[in-house]
C-alpha atoms as a PDB file:
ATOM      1  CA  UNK A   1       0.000   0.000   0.000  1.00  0.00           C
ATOM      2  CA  UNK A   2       1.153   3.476  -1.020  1.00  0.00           C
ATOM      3  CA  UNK A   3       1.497   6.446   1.476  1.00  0.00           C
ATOM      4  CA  UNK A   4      -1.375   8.786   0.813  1.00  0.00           C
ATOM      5  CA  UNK A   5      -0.700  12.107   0.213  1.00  0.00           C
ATOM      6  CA  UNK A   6      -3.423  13.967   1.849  1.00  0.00           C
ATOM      7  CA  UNK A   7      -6.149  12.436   4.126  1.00  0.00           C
ATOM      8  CA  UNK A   8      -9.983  13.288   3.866  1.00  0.00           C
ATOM      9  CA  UNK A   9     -12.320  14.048   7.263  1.00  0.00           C
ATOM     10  CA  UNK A  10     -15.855  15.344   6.954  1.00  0.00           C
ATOM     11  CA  UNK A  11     -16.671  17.214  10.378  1.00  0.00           C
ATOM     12  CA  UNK A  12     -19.422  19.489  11.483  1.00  0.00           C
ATOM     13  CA  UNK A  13     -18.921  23.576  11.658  1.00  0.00           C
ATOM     14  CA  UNK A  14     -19.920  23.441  15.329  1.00  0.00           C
ATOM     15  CA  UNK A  15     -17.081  20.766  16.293  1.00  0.00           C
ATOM     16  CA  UNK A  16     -14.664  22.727  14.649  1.00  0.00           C
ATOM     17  CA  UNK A  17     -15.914  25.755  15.906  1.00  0.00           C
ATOM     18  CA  UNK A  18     -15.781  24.406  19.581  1.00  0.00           C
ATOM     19  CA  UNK A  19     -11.981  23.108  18.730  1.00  0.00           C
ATOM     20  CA  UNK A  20     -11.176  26.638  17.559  1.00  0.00           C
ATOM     21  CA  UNK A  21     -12.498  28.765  20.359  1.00  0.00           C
ATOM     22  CA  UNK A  22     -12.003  25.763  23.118  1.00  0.00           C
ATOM     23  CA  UNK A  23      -8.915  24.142  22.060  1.00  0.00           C
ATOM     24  CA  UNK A  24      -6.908  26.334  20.533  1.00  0.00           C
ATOM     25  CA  UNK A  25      -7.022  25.351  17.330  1.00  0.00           C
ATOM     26  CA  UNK A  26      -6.621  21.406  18.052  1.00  0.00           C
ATOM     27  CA  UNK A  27      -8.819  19.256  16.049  1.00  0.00           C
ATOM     28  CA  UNK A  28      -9.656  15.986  17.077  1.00  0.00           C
ATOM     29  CA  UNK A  29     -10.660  13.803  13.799  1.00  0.00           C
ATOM     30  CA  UNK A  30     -10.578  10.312  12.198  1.00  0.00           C
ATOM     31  CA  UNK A  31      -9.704  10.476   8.601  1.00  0.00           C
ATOM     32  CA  UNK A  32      -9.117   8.205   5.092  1.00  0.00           C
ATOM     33  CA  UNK A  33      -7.099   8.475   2.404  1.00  0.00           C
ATOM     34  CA  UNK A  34      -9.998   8.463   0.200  1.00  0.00           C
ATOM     35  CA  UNK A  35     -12.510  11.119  -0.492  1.00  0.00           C
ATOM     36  CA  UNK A  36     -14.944   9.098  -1.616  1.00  0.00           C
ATOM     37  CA  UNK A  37     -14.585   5.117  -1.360  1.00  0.00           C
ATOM     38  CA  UNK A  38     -16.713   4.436  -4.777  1.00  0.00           C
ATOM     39  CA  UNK A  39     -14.116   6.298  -6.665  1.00  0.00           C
ATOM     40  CA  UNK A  40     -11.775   3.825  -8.304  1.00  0.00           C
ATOM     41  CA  UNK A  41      -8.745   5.377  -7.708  1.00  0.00           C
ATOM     42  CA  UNK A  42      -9.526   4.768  -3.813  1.00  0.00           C
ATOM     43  CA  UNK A  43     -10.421   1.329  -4.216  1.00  0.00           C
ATOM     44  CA  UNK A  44      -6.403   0.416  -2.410  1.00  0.00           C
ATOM     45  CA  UNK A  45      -7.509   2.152   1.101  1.00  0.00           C
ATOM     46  CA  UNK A  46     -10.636   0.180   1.422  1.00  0.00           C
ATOM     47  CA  UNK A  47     -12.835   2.367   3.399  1.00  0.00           C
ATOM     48  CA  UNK A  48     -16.299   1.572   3.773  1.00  0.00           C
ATOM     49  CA  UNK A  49     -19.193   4.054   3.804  1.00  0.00           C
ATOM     50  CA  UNK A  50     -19.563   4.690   7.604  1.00  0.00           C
ATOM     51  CA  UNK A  51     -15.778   5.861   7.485  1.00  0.00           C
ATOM     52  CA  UNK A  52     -16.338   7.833   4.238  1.00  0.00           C
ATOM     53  CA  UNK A  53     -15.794  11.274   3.795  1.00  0.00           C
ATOM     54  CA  UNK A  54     -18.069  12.064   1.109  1.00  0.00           C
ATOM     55  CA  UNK A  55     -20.552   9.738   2.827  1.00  0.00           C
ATOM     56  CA  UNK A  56     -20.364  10.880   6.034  1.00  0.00           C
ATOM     57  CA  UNK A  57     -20.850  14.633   4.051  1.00  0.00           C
ATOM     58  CA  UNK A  58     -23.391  13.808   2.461  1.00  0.00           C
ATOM     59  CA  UNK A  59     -25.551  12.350   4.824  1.00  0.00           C
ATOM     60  CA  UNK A  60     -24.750  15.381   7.405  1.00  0.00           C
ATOM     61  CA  UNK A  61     -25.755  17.541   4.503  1.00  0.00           C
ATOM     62  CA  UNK A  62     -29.122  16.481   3.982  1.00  0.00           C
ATOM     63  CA  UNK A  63     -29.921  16.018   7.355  1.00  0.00           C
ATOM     64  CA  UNK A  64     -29.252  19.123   8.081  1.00  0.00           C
ATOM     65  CA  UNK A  65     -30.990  20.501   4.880  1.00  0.00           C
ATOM     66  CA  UNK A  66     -34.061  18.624   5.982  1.00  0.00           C
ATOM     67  CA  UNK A  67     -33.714  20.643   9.395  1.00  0.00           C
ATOM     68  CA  UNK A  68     -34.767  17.514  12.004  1.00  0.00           C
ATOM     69  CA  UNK A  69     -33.085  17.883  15.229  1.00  0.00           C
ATOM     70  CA  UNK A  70     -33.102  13.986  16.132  1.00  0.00           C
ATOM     71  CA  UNK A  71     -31.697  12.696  13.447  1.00  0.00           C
ATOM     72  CA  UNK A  72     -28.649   9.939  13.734  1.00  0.00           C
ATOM     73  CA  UNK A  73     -25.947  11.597  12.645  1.00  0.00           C
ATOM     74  CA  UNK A  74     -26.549  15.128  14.548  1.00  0.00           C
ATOM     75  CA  UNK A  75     -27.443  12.803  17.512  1.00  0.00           C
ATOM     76  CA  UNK A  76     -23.607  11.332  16.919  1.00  0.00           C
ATOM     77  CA  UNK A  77     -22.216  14.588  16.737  1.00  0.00           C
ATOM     78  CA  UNK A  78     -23.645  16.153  20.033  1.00  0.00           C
ATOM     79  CA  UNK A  79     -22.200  13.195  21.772  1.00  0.00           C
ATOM     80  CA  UNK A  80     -19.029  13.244  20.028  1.00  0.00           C
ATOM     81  CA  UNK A  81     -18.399  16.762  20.910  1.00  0.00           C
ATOM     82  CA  UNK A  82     -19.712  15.984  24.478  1.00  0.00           C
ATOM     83  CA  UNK A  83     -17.676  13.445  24.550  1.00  0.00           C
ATOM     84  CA  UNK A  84     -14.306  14.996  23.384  1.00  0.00           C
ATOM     85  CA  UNK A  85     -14.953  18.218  25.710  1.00  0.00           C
ATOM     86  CA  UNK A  86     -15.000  15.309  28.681  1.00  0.00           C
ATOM     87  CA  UNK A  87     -11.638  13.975  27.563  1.00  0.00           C
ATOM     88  CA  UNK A  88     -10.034  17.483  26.935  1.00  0.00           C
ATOM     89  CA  UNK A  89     -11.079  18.159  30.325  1.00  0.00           C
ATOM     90  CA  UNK A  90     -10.072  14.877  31.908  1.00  0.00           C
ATOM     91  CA  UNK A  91      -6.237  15.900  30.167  1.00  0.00           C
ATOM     92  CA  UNK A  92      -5.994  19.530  31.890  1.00  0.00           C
ATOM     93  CA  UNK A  93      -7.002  21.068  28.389  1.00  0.00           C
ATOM     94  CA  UNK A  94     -10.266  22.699  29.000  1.00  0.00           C
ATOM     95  CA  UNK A  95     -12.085  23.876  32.613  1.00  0.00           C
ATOM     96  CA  UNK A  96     -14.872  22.601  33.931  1.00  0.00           C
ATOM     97  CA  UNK A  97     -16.183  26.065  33.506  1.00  0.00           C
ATOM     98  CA  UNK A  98     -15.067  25.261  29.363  1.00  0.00           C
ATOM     99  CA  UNK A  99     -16.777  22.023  29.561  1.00  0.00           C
ATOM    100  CA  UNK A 100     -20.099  23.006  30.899  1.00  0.00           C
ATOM    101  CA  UNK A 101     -19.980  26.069  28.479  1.00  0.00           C
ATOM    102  CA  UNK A 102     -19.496  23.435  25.691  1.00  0.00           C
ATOM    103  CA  UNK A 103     -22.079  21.097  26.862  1.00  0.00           C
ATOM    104  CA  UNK A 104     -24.501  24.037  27.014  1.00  0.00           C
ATOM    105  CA  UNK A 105     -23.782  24.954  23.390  1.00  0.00           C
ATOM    106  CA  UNK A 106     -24.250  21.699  21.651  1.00  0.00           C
ATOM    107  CA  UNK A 107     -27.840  21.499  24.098  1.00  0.00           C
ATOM    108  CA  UNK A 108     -28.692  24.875  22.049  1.00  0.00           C
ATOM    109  CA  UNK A 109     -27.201  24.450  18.569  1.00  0.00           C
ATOM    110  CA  UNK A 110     -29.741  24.223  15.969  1.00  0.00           C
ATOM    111  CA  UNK A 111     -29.606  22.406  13.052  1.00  0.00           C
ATOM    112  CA  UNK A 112     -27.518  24.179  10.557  1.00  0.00           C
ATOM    113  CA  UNK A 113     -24.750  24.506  13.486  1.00  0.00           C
ATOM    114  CA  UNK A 114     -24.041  20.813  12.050  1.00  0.00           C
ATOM    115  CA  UNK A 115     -23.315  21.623   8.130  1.00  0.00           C
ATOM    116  CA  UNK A 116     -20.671  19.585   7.315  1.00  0.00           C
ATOM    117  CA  UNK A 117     -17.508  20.818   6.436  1.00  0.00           C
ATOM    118  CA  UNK A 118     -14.477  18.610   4.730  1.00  0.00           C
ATOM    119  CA  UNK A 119     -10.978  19.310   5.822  1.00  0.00           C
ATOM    120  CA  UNK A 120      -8.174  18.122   3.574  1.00  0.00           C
ATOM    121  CA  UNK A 121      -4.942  17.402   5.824  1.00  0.00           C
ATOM    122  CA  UNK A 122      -1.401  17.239   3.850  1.00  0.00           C
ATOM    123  CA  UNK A 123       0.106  13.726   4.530  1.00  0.00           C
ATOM    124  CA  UNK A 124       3.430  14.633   5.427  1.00  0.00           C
ATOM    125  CA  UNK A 125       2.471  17.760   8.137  1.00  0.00           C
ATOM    126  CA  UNK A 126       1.007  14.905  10.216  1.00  0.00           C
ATOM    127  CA  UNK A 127       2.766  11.703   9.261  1.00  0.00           C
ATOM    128  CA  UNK A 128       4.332  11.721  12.849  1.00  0.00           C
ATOM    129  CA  UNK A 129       1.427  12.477  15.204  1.00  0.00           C
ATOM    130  CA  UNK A 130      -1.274  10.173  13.000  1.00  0.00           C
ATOM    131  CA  UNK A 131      -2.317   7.004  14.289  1.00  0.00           C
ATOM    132  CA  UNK A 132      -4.141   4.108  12.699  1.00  0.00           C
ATOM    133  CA  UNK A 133      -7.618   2.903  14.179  1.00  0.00           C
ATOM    134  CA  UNK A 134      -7.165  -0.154  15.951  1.00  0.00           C
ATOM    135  CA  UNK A 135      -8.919  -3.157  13.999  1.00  0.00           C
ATOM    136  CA  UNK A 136     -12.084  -3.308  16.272  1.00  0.00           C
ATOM    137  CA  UNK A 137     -12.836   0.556  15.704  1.00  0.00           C
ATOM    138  CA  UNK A 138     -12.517   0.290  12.559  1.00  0.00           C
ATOM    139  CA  UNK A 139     -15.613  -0.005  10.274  1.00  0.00           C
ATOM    140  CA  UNK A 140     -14.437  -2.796   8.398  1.00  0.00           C
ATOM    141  CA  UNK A 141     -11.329  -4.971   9.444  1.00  0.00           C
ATOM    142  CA  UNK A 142      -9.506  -4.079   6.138  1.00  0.00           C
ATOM    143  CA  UNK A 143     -10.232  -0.474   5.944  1.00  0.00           C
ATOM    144  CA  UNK A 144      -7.890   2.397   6.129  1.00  0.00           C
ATOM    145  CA  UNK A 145      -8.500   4.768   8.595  1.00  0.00           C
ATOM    146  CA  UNK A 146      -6.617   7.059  11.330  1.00  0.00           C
ATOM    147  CA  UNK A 147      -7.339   9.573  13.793  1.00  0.00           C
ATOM    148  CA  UNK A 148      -5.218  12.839  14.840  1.00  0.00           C
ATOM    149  CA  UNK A 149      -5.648  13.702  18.415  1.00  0.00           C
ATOM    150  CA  UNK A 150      -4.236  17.404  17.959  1.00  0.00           C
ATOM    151  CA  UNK A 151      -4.331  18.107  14.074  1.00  0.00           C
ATOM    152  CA  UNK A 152      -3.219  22.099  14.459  1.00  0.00           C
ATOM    153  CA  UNK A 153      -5.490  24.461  12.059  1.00  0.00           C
ATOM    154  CA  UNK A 154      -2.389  25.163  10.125  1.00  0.00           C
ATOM    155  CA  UNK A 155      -1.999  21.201   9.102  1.00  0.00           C
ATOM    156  CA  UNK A 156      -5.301  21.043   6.950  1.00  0.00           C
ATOM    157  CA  UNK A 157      -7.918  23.503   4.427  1.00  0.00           C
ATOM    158  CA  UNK A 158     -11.475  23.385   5.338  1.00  0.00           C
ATOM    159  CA  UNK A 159     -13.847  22.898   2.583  1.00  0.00           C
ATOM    160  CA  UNK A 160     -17.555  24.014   2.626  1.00  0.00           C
ATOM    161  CA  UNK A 161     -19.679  23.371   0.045  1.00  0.00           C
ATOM    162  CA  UNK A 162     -22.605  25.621  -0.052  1.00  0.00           C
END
């Protein structure tokens, strides 16, 4: 297998909004080589649709075009922010005060908060702080996927596509 040479992470604007004004510019996010797995120039990095970019986009997108509040993937994304807020805090990175604050803006967000947004992260500014998903995290056994604890805002270009 080839080293990719960027790596692909759909996110919503309110996580990276909290990660910006929280954590000083310290993204935490799983990413792929590929874009979009049905492209067959990504068929090498095997990455199923629950770890896909443009699927993971997508889906986002027209949830939050649709404008339901209880959908799946918002629902994921509360608790994933919730959940990363609780860690950050746990390491000494955020307050309690920070944490609460956090917590109190993904209770209020509405709908559009969680547009997605792709970011598109140069291979080689992260190659040593990226880490591959351990085989039962992954969403298939044979799929190509990593996560950056602390990918720094200068690493990676957001995309939004309106």
């Amino acid at each position: 297998m080839s080293v990719p040479i960027v790596l692909y992470s759909a996110n919503s604007w309110l996580a990276y909004a909290i990660a910006e004004r929280y954590c000083n510019g310290e993204h935490y996010v799983w990413c792929t080589p590929a874009f979009d797995a049905r492209s067959r120039y990504a068929q090498e990095w095997h990455v199923p649709p629950t770890s896909s970019p443009f699927e993971i986009y997508k889906s986002l997108s027209e949830e939050v075009r649709r404008g339901d509040r209880h959908t799946a993937k918002i629902a994921q994304n509360r608790i994933g922010i919730a959940r990363g807020a609780s860690v950050r805090r746990g390491a000494g990175a955020i307050t309690e005060a920070q944490e609460k604050e956090i917590a109190a803006i993904v209770d209020a967000a509405e709908t559009g908060d969680f547009r997605p947004l792709i970011y598109v992260i140069p291979y080689h500014l992260v190659a040593a702080e990226i880490k591959a998903v351990a085989v039962p995290e992954r969403a298939h056994p044979l799929s190509t996927e990593y996560h950056l604890e602390r990918l720094q805002r200068q690493h990676f270009d957001v995309i939004e596509v309106a």
